[in-house]
Structure formats: structure tokens, C-alpha cells
N, C-alpha and C. Protein backbone atom coordinates (compact mmCIF):
# COMPACT_ATOMS: atom_id res chain seq x y z
N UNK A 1 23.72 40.70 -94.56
CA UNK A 1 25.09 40.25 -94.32
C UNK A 1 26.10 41.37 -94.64
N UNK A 2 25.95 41.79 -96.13
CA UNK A 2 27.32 43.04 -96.19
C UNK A 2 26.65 43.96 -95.33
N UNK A 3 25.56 44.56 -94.73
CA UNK A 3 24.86 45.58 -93.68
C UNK A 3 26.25 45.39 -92.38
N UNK A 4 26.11 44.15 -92.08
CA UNK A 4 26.57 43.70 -90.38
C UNK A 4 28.43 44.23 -91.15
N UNK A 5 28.85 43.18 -91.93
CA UNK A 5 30.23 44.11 -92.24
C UNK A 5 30.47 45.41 -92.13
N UNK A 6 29.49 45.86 -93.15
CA UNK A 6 29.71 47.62 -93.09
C UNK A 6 29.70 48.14 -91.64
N UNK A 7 28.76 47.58 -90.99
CA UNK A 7 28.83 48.08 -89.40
C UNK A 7 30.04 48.22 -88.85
N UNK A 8 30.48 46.82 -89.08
CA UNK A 8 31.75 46.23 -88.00
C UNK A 8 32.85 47.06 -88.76
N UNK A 9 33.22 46.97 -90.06
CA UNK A 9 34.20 48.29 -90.61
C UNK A 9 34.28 49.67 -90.05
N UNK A 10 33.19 49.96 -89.85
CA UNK A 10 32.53 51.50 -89.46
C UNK A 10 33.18 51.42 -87.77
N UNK A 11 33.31 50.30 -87.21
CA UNK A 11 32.93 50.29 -85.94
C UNK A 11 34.96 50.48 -85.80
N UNK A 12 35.40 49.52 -86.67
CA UNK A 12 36.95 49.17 -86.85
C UNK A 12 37.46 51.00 -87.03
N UNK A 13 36.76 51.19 -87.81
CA UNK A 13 37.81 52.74 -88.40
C UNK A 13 37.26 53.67 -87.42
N UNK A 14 36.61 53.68 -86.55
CA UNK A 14 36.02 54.93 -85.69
C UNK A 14 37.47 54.28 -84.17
N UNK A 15 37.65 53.28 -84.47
CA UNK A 15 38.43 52.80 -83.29
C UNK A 15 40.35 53.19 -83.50
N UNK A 16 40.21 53.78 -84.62
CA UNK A 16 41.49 53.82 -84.57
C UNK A 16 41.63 55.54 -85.11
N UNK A 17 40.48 56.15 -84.53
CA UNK A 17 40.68 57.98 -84.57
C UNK A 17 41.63 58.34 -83.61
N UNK A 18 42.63 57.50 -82.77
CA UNK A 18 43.88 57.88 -81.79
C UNK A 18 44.72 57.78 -83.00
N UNK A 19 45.10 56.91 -83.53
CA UNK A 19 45.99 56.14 -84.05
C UNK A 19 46.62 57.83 -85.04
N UNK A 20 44.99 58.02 -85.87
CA UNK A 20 45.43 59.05 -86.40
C UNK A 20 45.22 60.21 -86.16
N UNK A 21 45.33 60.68 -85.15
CA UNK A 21 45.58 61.77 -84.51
C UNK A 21 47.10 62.14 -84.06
N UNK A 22 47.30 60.86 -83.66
CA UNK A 22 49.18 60.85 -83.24
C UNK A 22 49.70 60.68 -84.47
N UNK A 23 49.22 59.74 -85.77
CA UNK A 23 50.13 59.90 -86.63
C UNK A 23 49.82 61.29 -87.04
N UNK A 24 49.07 62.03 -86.60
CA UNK A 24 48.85 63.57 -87.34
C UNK A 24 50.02 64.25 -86.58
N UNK A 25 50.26 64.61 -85.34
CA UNK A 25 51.01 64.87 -84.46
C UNK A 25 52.74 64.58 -84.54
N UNK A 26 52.63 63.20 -84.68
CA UNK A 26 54.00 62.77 -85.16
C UNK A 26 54.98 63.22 -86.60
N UNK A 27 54.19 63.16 -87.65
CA UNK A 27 54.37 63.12 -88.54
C UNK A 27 54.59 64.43 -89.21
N UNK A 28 53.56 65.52 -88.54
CA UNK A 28 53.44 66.94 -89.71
C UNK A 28 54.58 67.79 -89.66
N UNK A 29 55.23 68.40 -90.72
CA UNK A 29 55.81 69.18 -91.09
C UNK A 29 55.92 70.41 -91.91
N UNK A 30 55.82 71.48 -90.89
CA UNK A 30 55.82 72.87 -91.61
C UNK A 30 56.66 73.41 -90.95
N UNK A 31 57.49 73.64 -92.27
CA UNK A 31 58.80 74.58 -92.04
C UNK A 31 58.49 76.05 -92.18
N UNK A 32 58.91 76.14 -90.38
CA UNK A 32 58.77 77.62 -89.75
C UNK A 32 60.34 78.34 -90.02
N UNK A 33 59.76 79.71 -90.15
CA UNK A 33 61.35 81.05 -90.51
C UNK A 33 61.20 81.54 -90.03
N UNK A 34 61.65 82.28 -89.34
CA UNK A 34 62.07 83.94 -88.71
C UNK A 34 62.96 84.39 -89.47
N UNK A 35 62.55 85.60 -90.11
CA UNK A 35 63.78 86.37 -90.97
C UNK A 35 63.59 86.72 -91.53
N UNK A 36 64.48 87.89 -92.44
CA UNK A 36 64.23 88.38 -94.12
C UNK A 36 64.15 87.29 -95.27
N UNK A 37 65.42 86.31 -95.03
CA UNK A 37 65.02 85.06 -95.92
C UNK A 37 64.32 84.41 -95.84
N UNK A 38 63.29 84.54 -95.85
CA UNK A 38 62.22 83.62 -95.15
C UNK A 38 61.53 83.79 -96.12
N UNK A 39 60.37 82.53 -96.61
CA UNK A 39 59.56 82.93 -97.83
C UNK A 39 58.59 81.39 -97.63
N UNK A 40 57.12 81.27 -98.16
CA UNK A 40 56.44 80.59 -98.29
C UNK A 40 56.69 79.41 -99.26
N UNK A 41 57.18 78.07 -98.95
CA UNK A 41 57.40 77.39 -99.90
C UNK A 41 56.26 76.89 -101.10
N UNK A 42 55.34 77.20 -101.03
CA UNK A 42 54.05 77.13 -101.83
C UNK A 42 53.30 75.54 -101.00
N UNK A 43 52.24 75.34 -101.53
CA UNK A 43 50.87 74.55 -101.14
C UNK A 43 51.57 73.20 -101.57
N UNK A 44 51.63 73.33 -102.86
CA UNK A 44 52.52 72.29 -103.13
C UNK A 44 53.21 71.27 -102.51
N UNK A 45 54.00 72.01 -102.44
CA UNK A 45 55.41 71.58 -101.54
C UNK A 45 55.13 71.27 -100.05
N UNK A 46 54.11 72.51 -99.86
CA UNK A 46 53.74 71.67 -98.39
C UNK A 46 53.03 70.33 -98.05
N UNK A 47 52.03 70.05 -99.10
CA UNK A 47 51.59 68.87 -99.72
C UNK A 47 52.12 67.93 -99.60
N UNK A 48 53.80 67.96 -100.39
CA UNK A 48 54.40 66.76 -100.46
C UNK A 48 54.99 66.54 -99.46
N UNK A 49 55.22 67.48 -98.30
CA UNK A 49 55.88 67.31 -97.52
C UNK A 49 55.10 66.55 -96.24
N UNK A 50 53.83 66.63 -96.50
CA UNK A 50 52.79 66.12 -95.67
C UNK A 50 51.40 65.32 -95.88
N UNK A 51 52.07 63.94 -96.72
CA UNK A 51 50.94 63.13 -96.90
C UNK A 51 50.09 62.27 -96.47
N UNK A 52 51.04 61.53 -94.99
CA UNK A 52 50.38 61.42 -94.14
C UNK A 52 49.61 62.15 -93.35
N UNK A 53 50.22 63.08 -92.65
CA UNK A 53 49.48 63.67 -92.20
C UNK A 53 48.08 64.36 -92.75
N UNK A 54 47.84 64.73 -93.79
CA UNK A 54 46.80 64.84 -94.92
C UNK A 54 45.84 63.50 -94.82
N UNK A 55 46.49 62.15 -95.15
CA UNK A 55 45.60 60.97 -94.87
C UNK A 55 44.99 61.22 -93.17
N UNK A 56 45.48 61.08 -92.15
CA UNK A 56 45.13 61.56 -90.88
C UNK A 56 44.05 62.31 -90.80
N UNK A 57 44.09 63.35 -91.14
CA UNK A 57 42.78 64.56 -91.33
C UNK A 57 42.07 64.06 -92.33
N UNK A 58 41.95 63.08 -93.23
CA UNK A 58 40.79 62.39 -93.88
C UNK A 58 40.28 61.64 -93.30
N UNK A 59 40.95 60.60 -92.41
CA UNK A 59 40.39 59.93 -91.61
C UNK A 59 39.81 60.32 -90.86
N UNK A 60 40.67 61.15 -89.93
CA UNK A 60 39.71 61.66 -88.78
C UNK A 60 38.52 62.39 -89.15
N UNK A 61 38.41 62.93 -90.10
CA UNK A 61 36.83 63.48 -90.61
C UNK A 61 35.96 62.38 -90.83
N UNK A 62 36.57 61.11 -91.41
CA UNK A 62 35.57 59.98 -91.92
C UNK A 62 34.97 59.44 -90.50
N UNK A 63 35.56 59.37 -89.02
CA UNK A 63 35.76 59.49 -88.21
C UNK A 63 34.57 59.79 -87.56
N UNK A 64 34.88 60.89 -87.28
CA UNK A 64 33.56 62.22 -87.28
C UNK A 64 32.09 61.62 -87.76
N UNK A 65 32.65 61.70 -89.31
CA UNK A 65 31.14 61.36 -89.69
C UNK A 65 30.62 59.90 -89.48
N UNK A 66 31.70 58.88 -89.24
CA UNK A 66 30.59 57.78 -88.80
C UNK A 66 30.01 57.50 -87.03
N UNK A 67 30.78 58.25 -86.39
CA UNK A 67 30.17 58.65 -85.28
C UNK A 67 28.69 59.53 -85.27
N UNK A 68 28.82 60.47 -86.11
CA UNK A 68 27.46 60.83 -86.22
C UNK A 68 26.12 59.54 -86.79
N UNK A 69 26.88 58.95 -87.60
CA UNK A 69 25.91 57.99 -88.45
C UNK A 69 25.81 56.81 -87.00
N UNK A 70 26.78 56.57 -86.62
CA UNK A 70 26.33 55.74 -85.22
C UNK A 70 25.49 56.12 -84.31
N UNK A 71 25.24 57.65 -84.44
CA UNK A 71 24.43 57.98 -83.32
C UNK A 71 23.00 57.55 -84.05
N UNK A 72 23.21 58.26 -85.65
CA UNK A 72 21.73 58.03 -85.78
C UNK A 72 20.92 56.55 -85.94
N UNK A 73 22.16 55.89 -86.08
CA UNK A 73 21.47 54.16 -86.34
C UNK A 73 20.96 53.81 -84.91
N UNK A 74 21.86 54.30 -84.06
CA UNK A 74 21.05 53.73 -82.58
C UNK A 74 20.13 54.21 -81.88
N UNK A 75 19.71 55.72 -82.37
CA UNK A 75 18.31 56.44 -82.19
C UNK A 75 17.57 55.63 -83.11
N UNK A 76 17.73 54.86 -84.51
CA UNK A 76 16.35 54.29 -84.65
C UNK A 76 16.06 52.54 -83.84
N UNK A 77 17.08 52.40 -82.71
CA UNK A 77 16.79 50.67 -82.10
C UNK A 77 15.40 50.53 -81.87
N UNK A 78 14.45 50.45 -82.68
CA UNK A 78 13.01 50.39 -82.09
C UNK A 78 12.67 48.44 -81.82
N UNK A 79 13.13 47.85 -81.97
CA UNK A 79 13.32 46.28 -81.33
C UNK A 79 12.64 46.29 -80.67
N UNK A 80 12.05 44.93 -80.45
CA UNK A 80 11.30 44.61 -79.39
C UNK A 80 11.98 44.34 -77.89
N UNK A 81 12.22 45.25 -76.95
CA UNK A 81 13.19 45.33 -76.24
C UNK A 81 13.88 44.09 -75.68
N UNK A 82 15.30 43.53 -75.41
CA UNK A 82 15.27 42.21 -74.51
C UNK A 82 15.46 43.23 -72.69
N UNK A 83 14.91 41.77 -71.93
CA UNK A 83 14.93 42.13 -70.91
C UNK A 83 16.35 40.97 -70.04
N UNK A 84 16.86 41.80 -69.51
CA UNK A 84 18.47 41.57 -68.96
C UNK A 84 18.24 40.45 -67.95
N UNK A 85 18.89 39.34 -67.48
CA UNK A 85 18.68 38.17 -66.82
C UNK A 85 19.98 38.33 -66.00
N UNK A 86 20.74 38.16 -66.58
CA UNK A 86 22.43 37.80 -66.03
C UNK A 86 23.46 39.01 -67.03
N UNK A 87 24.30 39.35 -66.40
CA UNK A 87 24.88 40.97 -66.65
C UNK A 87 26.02 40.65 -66.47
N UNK A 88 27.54 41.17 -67.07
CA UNK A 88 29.16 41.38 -66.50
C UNK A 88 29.40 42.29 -67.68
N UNK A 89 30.26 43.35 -66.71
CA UNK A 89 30.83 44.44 -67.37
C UNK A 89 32.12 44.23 -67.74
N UNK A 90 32.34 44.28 -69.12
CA UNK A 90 33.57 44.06 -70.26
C UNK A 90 34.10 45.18 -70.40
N UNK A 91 33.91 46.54 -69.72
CA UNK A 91 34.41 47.55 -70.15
C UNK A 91 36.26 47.31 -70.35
N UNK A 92 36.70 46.71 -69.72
CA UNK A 92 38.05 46.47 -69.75
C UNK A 92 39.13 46.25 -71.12
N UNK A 93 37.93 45.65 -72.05
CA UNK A 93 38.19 45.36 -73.28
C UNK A 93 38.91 46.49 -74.26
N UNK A 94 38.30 47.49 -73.60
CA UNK A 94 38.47 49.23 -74.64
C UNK A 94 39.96 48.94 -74.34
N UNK A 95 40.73 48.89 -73.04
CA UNK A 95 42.06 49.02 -73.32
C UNK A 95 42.81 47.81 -74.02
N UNK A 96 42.43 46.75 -73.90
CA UNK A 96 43.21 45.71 -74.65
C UNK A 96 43.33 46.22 -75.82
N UNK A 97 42.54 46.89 -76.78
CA UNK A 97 42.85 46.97 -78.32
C UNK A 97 43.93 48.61 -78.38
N UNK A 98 43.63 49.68 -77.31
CA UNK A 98 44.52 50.92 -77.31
C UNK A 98 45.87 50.24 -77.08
N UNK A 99 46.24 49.26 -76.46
CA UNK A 99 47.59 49.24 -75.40
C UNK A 99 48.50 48.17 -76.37
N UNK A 100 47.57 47.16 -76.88
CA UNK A 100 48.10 45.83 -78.30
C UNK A 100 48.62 46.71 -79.49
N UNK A 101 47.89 47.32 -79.87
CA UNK A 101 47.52 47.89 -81.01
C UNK A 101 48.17 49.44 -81.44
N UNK A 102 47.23 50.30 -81.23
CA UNK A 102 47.67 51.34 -81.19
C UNK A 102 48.61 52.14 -81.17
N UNK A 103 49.10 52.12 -79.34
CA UNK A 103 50.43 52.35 -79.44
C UNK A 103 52.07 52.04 -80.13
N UNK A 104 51.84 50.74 -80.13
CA UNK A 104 52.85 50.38 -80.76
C UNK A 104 53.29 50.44 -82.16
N UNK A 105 51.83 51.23 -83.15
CA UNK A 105 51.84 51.28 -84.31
C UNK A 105 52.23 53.27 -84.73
N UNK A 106 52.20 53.46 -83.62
CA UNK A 106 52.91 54.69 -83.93
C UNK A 106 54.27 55.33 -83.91
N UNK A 107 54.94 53.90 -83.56
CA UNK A 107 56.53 53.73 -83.60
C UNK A 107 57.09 53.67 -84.65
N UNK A 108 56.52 53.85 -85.88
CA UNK A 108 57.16 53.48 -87.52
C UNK A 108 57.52 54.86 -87.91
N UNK A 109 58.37 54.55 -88.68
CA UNK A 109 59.38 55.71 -89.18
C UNK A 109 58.70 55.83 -90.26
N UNK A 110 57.82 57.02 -89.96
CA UNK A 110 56.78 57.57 -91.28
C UNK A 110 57.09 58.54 -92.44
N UNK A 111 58.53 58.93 -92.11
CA UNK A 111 59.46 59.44 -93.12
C UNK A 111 59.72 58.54 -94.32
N UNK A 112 59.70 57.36 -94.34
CA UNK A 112 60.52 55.74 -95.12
C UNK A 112 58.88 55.75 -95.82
N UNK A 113 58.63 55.92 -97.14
CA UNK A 113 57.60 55.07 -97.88
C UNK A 113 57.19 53.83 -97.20
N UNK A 114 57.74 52.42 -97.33
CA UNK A 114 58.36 51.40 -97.00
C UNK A 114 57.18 51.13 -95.63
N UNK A 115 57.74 51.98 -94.52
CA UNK A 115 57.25 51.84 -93.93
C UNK A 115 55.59 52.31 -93.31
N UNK A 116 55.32 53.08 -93.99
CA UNK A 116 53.89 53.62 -94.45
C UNK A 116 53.24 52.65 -94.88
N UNK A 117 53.61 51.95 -96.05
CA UNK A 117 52.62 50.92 -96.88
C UNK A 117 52.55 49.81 -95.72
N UNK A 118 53.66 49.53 -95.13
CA UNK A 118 53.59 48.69 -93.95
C UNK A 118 52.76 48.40 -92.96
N UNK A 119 52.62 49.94 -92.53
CA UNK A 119 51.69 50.64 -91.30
C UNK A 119 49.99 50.16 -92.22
N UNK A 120 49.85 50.54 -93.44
CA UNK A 120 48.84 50.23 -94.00
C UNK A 120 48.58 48.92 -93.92
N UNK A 121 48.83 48.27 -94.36
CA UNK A 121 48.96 46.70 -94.50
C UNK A 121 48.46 46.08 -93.19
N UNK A 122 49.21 46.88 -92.18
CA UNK A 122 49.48 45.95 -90.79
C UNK A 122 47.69 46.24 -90.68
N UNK A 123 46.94 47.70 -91.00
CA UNK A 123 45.83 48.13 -90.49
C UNK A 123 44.64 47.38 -91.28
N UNK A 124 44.62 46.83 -92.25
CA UNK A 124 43.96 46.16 -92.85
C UNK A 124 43.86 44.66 -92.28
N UNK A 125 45.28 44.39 -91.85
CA UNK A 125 45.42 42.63 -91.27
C UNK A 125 44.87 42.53 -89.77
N UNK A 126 44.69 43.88 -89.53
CA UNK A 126 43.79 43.57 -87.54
C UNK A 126 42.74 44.30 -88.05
N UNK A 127 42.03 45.31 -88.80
CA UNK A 127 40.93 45.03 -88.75
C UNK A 127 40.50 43.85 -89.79
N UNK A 128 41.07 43.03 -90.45
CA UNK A 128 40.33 41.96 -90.69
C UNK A 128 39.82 41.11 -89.83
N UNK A 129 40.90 40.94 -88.97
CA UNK A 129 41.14 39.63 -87.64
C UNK A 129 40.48 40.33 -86.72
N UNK A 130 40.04 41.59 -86.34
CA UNK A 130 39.33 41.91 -85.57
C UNK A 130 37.41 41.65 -86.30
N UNK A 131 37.30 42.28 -87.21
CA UNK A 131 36.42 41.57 -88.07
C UNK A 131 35.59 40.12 -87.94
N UNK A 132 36.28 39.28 -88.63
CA UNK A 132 36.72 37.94 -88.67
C UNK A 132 36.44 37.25 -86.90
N UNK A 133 37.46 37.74 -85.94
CA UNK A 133 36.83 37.11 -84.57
C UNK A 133 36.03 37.92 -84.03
N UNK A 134 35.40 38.97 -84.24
CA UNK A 134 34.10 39.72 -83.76
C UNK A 134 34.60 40.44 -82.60
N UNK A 135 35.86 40.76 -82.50
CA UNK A 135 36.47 41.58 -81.52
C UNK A 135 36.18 43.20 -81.67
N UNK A 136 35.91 43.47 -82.66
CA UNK A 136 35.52 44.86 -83.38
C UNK A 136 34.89 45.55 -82.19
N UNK A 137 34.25 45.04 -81.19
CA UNK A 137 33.28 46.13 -80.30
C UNK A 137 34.51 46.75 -79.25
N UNK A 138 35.69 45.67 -79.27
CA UNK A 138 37.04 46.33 -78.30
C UNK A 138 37.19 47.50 -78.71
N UNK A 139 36.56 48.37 -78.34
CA UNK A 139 37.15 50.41 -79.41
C UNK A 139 37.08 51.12 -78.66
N UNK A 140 38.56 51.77 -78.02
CA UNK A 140 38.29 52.77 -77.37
C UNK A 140 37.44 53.65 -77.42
N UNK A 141 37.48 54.06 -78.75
CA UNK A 141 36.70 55.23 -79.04
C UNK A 141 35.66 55.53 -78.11
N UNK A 142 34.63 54.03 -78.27
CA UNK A 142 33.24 54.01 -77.85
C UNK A 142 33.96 54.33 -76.12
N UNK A 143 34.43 54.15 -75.63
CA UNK A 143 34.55 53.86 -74.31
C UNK A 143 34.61 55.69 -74.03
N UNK A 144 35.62 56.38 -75.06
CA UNK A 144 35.33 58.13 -74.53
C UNK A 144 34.13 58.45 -75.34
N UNK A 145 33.18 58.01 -75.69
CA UNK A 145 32.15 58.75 -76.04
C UNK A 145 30.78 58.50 -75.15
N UNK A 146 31.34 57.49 -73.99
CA UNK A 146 30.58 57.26 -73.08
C UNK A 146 29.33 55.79 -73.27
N UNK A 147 30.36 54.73 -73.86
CA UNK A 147 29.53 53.66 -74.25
C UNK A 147 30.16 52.39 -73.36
N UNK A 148 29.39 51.75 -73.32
CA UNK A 148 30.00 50.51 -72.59
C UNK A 148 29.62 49.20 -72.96
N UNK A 149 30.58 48.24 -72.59
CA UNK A 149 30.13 46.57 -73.09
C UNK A 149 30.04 45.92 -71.80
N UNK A 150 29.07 44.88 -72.65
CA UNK A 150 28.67 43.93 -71.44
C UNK A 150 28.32 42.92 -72.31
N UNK A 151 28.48 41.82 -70.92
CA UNK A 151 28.25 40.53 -71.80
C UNK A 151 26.71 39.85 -71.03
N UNK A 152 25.84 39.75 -71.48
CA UNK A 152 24.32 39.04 -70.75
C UNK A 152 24.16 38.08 -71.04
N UNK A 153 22.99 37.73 -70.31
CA UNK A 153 21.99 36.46 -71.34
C UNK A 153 20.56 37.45 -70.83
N UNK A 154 20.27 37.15 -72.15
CA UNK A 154 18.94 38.26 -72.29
C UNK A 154 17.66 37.55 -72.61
N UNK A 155 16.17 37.72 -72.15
CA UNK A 155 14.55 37.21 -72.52
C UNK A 155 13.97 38.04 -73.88
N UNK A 156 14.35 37.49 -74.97
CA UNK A 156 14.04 37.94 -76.12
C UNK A 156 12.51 37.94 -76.49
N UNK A 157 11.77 38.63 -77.18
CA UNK A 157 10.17 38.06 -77.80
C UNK A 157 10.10 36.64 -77.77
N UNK A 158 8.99 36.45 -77.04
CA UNK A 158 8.06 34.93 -77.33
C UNK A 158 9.49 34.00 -76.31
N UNK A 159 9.51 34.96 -75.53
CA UNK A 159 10.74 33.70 -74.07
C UNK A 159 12.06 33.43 -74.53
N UNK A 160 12.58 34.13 -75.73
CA UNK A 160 13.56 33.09 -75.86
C UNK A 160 14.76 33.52 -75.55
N UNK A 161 15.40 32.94 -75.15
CA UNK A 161 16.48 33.30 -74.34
C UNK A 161 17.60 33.51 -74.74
N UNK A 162 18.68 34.65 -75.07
CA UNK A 162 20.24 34.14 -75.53
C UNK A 162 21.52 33.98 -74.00
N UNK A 163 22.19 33.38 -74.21
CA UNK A 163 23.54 33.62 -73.28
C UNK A 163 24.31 33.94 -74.15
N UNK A 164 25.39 34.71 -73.14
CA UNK A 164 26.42 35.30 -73.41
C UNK A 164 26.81 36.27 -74.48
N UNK A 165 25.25 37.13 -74.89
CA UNK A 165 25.73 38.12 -75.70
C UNK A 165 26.51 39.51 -75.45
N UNK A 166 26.75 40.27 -75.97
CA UNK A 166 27.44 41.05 -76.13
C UNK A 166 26.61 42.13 -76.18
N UNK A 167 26.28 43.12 -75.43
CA UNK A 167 25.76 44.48 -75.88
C UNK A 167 26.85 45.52 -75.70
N UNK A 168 26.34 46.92 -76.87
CA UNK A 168 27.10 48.04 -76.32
C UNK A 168 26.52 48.84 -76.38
N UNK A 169 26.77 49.61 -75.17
CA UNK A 169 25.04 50.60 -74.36
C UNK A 169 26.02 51.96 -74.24
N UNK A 170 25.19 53.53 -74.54
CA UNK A 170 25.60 54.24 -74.08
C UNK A 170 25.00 54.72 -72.66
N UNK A 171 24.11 53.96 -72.55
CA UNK A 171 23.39 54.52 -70.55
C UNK A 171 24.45 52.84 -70.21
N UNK A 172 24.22 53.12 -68.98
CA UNK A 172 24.44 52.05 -68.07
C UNK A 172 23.12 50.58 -67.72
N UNK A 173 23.59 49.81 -68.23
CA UNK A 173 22.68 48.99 -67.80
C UNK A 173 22.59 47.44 -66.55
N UNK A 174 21.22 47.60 -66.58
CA UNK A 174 21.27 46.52 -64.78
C UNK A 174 20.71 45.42 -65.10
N UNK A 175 20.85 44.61 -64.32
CA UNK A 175 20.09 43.16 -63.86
C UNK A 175 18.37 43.87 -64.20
N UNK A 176 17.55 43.19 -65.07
CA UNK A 176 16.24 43.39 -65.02
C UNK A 176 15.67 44.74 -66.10
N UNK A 177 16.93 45.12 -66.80
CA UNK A 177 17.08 46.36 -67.25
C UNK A 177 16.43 45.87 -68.61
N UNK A 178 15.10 46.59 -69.20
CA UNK A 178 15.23 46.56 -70.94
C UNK A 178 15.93 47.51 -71.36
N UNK A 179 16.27 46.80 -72.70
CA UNK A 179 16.68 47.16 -73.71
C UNK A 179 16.57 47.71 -75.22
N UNK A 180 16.27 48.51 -75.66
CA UNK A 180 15.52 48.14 -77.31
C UNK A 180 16.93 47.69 -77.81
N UNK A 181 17.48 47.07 -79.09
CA UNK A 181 18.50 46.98 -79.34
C UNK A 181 18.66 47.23 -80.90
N UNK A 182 19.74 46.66 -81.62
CA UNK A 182 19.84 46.61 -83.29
C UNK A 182 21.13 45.82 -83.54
N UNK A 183 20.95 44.40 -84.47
CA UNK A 183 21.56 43.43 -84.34
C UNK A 183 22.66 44.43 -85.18
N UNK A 184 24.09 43.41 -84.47
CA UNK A 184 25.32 43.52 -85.49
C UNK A 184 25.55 42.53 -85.88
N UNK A 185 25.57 41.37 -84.80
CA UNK A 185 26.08 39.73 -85.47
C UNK A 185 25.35 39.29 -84.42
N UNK A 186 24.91 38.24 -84.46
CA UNK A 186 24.58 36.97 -83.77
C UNK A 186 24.93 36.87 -82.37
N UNK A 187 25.64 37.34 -82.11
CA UNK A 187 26.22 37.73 -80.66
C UNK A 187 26.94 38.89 -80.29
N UNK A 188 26.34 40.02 -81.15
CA UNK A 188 26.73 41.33 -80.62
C UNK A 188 25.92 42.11 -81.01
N UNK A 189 25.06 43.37 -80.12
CA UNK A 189 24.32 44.22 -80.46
C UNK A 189 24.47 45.34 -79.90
N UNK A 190 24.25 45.96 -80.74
CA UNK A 190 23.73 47.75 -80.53
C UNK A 190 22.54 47.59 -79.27
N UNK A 191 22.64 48.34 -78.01
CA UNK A 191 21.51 48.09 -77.16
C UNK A 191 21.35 49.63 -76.68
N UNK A 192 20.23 49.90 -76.31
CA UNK A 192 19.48 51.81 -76.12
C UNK A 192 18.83 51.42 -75.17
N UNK A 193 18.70 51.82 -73.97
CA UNK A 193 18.04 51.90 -72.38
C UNK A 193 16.83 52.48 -72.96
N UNK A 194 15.74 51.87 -72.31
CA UNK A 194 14.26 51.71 -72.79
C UNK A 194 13.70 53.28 -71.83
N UNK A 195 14.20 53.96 -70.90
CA UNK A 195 14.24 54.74 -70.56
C UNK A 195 14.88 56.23 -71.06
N UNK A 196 15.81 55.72 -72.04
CA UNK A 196 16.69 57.41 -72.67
C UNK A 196 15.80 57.83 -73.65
């Protein structure tokens, strides 16, 4: 049970490496001189002058590294593969969470404390609710790293059948297509083309 959370967290914070990239973009400040008066305000100072942006480049490294750790959890899907019955492509989903979400959270005046803790707050209350309603696989991210969702009903070991799950595949998958997979929840899985 905390396994499938940690996933879906992992899955939440790899989805919002835009978010902080623009707040990296938006936000940083280094004061440039041309001149004799001109002088290095020290590390310090540049520091304070840039703490978001500092959080940004932590993230986006944490980022990084759970993308790598995603790759390696889905190189081990050794599952007993399901085989695909009924198929629809959800890719559409990746933009609902960039276009709700995202954008509009990079409109805060990141100068104001105030509004920082805000921006925090707000990011904790959708990935909960993303969490919580199992929306978590909506991530752009996955969509530029070349992954896709779909919703099936799949022939599991010993016949048994699910509808309407949820896979997210980085090959493309078909009508009749196995799968090896690796559960996240009950109706969403990690799925690897029995062919890659």
C-alpha cells in the first residue's frame, strides 16, 4: 500500500518538471553590470535573492532522478503478461492536467513570501486530489518522454478478465497486443510491450 503511494507521488512530482522550469525562468535574478562600478555581490546575496529559483533546480533534479528510477521499475515488469481485448486511447488526458493546472500556477507573484507558501499549499492540495481520485497518470511529462494511456479490458492469468483499466505504455499498443505489466492501483498499471 505505502509502495502504490510512493509510486503515485513519484508519478505527481515528475508531472510538474514544467511548472518548475518556468518558475525557474520566471523568477531568477542575477544582477548583471557593465562598468567600473560594477562588483560581485557575493554567493550569499545571490542566494537570497534566489530561493525559488534554487527550490526549482532541486526539483527538477529530483525530477531527473525519478524518471530514471521509472525507467528502471518498468524494465523489471516481468508479470504474467495481460493480453488486450478492447483498447481507447486517453492520450488526451496529458493536456487536461498542463492547461488546468500548470499554467495558471505560474501567474503568482513569486516576489511576495505570501504568495510562495500559497503556490506551495495549492501543490500539495492537487497532488493530493490527484492522488486520492487516481488522476495521477494525467502527466505531461510521460506524454514527452514518449508514453501513452489507454484505457482496456484485458485476459489476465487463469481467464480473468478486467474492464476498463488504465495502462501506461511507452511502445504503442493494439487490440490483441500482450503486455507484461506492474500494478500501481487496482485500476492503473505500468504496462511494457512483450516485444521491446
Amino acid at each position: 500500500m505505502v509502495k502504490e503511494y510512493l509510486d503515485k507521488i513519484e508519478l505527481y512530482i515528475i508531472s510538474l518538471w514544467l511548472l518548475f522550469l518556468l518558475l525557474l525562468i520566471i523568477s531568477i535574478n542575477i544582477p548583471i553590470c557593465f562598468g567600473e562600478n560594477c562588483y560581485f555581490i557575493g554567493f550569499s546575496e545571490l542566494c537570497k535573492l534566489n530561493i525559488v529559483p534554487i527550490i526549482s533546480i532541486c526539483f527538477l533534479l529530483l525530477v531527473l532522478l525519478l524518471v530514471k528510477r521509472l525507467d528502471y521499475k518498468l524494465s523489471g515488469s516481468h508479470k504474467t503478461p495481460i493480453t488486450i481485448k478492447k483498447i481507447e486511447n486517453k492520450n488526451y488526458e496529458h493536456l487536461t492536467f498542463l492547461t488546468t493546472y500548470i499554467i495558471p500556477l505560474i501567474c503568482f507573484d513569486l516576489s511576495k513570501t505570501k504568495y510562495v507558501l500559497i503556490l506551495f499549499i495549492l501543490l500539495i492540495i492537487i497532488g493530493a486530489i490527484y492522488i486520492k481520485t487516481d488522476m495521477f497518470y494525467a502527466n505531461p511529462t510521460l506524454a514527452l518522454l514518449g508514453f501513452h494511456i489507454y484505457q482496456i479490458d484485458g485476459v489476465f492469468i487463469n481467464n480473468d478478465i478486467k474492464e476498463n483499466i488504465i495502462i501506461i505504455s511507452r511502445g504503442k499498443v493494439k487490440l490483441n497486443s500482450r503486455v507484461f505489466y506492474r500494478k500501481l492501483d487496482d485500476k492503473i498499471y505500468y504496462a511494457r510491450c512483450t516485444n521491446e
